[in-house]
N, C-alpha and C. Protein backbone atom coordinates (compact mmCIF):
# COMPACT_ATOMS: atom_id res chain seq x y z
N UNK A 1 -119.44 -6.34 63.05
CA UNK A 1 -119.41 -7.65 63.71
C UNK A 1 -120.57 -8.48 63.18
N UNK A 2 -120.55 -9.45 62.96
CA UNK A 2 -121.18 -10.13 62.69
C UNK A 2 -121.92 -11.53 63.38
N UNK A 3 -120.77 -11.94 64.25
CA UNK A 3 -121.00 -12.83 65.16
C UNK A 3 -120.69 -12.57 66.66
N UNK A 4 -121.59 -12.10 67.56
CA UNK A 4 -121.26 -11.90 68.86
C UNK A 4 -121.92 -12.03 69.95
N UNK A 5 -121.57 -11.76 71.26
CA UNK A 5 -122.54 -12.02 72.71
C UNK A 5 -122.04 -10.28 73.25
N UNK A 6 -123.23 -10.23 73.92
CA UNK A 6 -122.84 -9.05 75.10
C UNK A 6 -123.67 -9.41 76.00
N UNK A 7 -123.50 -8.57 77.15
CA UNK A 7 -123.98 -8.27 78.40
C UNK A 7 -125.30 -7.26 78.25
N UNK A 8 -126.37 -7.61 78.64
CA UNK A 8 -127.60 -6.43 78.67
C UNK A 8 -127.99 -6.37 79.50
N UNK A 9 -128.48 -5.09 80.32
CA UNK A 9 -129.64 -4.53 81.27
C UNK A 9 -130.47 -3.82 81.02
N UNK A 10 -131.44 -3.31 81.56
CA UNK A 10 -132.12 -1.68 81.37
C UNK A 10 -132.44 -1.59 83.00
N UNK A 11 -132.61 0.20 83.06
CA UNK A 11 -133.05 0.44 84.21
C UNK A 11 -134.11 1.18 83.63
N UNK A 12 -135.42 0.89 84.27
CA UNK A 12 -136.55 1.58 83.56
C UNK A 12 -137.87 1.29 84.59
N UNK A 13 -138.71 1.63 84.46
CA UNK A 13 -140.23 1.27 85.06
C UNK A 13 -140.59 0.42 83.99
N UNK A 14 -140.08 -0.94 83.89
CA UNK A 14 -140.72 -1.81 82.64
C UNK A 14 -140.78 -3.01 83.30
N UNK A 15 -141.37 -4.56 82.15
CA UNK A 15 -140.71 -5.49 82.46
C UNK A 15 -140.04 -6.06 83.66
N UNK A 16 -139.96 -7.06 84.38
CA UNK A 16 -138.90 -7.46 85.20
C UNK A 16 -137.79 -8.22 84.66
N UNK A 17 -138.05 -9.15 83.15
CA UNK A 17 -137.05 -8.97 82.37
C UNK A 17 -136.57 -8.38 81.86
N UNK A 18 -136.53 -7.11 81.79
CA UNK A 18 -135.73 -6.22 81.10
C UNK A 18 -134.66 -5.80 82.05
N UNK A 19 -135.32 -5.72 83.71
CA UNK A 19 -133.97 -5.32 84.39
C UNK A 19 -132.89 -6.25 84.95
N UNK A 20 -133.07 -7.73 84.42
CA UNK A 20 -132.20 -8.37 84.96
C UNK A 20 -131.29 -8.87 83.54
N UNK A 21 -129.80 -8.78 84.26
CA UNK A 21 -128.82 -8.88 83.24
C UNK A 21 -129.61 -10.23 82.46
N UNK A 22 -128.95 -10.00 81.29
CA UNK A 22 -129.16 -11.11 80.07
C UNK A 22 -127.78 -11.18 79.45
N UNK A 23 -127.33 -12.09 78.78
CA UNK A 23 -126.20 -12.28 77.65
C UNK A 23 -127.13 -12.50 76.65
N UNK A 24 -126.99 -11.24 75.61
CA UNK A 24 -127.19 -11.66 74.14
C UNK A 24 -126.27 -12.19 72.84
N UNK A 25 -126.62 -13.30 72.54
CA UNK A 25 -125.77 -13.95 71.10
C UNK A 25 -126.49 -13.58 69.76
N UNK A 26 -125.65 -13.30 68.69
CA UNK A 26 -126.00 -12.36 68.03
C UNK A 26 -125.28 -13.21 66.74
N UNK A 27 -125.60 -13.68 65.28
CA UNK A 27 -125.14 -13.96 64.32
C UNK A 27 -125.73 -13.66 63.11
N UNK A 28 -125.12 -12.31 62.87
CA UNK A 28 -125.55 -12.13 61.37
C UNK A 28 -126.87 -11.29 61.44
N UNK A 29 -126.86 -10.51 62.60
CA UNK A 29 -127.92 -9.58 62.60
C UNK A 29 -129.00 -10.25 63.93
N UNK A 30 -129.25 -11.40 63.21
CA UNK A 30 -129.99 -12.38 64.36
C UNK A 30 -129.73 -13.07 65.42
N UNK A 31 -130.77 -12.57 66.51
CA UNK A 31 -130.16 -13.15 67.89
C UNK A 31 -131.25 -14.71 68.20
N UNK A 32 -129.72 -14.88 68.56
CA UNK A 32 -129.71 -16.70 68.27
C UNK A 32 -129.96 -17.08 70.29
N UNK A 33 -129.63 -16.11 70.83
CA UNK A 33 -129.97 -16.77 72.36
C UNK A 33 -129.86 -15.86 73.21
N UNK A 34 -131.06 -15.79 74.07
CA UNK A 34 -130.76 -14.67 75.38
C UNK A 34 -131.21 -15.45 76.52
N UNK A 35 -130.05 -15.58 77.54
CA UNK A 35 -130.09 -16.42 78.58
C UNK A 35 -129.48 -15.18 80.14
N UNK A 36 -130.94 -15.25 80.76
CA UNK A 36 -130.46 -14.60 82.47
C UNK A 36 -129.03 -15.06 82.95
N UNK A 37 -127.91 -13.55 83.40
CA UNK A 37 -126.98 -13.93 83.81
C UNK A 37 -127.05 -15.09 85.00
N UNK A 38 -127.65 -14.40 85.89
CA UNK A 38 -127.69 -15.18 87.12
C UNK A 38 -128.68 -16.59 87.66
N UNK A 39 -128.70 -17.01 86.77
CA UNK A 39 -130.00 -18.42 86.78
C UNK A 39 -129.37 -19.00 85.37
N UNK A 40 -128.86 -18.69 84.15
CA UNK A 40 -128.71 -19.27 83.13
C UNK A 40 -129.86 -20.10 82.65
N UNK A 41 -131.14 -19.12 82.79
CA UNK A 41 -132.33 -19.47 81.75
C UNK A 41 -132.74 -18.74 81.12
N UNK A 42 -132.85 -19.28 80.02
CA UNK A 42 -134.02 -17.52 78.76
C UNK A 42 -135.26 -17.12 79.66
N UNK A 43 -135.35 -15.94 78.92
CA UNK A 43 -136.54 -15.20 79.72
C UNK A 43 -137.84 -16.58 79.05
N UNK A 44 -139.02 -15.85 79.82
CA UNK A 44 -140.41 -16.77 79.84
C UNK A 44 -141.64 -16.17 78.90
N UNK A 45 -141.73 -14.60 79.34
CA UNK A 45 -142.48 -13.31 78.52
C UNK A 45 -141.67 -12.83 77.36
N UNK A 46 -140.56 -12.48 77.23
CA UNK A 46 -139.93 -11.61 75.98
C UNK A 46 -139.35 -12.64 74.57
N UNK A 47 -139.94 -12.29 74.34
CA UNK A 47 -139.24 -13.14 72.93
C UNK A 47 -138.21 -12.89 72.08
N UNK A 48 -137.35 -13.47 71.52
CA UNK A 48 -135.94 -12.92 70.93
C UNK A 48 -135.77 -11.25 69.97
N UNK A 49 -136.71 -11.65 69.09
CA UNK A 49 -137.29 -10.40 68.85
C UNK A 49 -137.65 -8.86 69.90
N UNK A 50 -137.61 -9.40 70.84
CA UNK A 50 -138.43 -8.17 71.50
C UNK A 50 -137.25 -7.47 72.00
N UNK A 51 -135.55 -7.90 71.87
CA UNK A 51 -134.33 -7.81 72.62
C UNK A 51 -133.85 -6.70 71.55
N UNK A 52 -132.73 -6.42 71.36
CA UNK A 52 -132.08 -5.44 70.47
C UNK A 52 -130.65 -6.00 70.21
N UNK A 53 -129.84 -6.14 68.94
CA UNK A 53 -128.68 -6.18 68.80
C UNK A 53 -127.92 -5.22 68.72
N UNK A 54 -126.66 -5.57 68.57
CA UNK A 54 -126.09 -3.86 68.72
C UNK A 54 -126.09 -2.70 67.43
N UNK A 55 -126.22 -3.05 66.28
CA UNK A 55 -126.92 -2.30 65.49
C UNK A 55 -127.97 -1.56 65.65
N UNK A 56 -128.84 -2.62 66.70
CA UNK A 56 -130.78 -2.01 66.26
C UNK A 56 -130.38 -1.23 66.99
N UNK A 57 -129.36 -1.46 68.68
CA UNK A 57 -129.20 -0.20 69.42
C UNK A 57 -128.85 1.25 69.11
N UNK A 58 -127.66 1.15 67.76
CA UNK A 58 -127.13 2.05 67.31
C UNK A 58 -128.56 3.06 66.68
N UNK A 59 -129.21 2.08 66.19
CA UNK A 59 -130.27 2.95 65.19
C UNK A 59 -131.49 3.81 66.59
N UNK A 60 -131.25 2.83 67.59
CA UNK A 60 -132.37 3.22 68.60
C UNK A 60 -131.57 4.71 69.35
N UNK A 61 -130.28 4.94 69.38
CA UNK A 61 -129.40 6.26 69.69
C UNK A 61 -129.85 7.02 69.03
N UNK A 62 -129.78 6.84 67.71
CA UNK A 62 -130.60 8.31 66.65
C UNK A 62 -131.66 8.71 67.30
N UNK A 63 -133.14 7.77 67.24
CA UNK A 63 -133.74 8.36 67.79
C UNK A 63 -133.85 9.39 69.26
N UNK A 64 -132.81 8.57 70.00
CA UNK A 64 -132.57 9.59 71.15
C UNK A 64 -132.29 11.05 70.42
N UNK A 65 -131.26 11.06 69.86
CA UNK A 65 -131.17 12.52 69.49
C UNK A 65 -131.80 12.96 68.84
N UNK A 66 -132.59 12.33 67.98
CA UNK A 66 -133.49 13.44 67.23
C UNK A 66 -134.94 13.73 67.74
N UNK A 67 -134.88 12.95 69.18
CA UNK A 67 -136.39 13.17 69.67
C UNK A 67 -136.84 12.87 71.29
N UNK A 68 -135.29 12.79 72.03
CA UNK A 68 -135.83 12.76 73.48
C UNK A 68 -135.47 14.24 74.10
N UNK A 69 -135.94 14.48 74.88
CA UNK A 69 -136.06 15.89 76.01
C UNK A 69 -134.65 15.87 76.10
N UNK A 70 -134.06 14.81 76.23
CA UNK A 70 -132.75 14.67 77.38
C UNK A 70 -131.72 12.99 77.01
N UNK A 71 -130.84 13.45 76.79
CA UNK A 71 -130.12 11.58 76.65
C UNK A 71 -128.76 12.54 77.04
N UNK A 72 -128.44 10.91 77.49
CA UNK A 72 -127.13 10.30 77.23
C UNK A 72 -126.52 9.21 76.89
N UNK A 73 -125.18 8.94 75.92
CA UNK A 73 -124.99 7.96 75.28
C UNK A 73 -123.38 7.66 75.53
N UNK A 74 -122.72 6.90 76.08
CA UNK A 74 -121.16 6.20 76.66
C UNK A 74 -120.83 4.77 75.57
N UNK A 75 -119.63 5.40 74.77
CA UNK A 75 -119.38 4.63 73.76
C UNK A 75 -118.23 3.44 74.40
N UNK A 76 -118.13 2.13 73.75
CA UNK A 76 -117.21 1.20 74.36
C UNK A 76 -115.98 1.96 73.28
N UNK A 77 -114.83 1.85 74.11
CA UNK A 77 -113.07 2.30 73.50
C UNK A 77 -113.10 1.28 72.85
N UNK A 78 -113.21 -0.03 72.90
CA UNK A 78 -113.06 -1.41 71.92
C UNK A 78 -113.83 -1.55 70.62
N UNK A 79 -115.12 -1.74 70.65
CA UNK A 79 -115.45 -2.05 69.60
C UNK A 79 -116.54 -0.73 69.09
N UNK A 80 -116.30 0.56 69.64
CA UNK A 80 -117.31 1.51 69.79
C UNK A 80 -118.50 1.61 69.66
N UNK A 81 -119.47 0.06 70.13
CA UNK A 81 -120.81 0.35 70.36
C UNK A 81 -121.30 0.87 71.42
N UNK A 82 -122.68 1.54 71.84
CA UNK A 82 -122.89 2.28 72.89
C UNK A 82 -122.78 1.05 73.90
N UNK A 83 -122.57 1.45 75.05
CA UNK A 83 -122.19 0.87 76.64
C UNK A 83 -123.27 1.22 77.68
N UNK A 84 -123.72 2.65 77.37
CA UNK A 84 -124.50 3.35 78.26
C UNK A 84 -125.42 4.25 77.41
N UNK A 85 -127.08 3.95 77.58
CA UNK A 85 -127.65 4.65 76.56
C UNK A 85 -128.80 5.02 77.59
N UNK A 86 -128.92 6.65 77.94
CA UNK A 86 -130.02 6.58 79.16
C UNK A 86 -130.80 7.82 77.98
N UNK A 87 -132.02 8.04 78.20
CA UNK A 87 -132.68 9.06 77.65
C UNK A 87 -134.09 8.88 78.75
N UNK A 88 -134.58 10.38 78.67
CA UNK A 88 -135.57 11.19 79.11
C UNK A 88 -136.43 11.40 77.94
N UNK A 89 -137.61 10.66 77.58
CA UNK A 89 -138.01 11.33 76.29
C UNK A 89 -139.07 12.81 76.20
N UNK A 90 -139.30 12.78 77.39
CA UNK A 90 -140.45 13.70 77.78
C UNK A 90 -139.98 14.37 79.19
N UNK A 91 -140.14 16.15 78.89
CA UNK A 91 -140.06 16.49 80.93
C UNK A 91 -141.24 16.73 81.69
N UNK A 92 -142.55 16.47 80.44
CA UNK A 92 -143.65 16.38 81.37
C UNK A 92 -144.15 15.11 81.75
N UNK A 93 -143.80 13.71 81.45
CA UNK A 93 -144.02 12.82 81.85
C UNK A 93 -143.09 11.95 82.89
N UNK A 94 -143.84 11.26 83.44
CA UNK A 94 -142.81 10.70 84.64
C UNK A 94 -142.91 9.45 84.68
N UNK A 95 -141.55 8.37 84.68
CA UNK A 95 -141.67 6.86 84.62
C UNK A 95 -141.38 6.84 83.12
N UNK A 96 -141.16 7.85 81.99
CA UNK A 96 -140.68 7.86 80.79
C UNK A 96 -139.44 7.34 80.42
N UNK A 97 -138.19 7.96 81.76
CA UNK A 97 -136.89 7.31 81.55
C UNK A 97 -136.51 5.91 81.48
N UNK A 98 -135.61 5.39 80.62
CA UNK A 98 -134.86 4.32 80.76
C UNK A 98 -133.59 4.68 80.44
N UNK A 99 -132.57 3.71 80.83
CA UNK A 99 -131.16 3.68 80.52
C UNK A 99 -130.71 2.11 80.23
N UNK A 100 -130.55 2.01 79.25
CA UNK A 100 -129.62 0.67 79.00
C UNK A 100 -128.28 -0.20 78.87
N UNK A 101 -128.03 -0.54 79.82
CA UNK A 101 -126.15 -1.23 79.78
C UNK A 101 -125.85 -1.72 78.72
N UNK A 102 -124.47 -1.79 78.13
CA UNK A 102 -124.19 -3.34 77.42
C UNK A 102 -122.87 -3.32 78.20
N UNK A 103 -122.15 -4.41 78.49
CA UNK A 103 -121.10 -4.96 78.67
C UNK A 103 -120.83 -6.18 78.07
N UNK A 104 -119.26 -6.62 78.28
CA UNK A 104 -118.73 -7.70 77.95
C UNK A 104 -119.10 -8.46 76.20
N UNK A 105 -118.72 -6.83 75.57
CA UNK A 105 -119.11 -7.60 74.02
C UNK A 105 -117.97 -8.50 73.29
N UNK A 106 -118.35 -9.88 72.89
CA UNK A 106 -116.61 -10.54 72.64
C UNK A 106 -117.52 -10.87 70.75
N UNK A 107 -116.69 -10.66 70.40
CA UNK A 107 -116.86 -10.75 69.11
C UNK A 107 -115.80 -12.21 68.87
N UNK A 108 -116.96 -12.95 67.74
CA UNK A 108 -116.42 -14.58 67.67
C UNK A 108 -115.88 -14.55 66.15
């Protein structure tokens, strides 16, 4: 894909932008706009850069497997990017976990 939007969350001990839905737009690798579902404003702290497209996500899955304690990863039936990406990277640390949504990817 080359040109697209999805749906993002994380659940994590991070950020307070990170846990509130975002729509990311995405062209050509570069994300062109991330705007809060529910207010329809860009974040204030995170900068476009600091977000992930669905590639960087794909590459950020490897690392789950080749280096967290514990993951799990839920592929979309449509366009088979991950949907659901939770990992444990450590079982002696605590507040380590995150899990990240995507929904509603429409490819333009």
């Amino acid at each position: 894909m080359t040109k697209y939007s999805f749906g993002f969350r994380a659940s994590c001990n991070c950020i307070d932008e990170w846990i509130r839905e975002v729509n990311v737009s995405v062209s050509n690798e570069t994300i062109t706009s991330v705007i809060f579902i529910d207010d329809s404003l860009p974040p204030k702290k995170l900068q476009f850069d600091q977000w992930h497209t669905i590639n960087a996500l794909f590459d950020f899955s490897k690392s789950f497997i080749e280096e967290a304690y514990q993951f799990e990863i839920q592929y979309d039936d449509t366009y088979g990017n991950p949907k659901l990406m939770s990992v444990d990277w450590d079982s002696d640390v605590a507040d380590d976990e995150v899990t990240f949504f995507v929904n509603n990817v429409i490819k333009y």
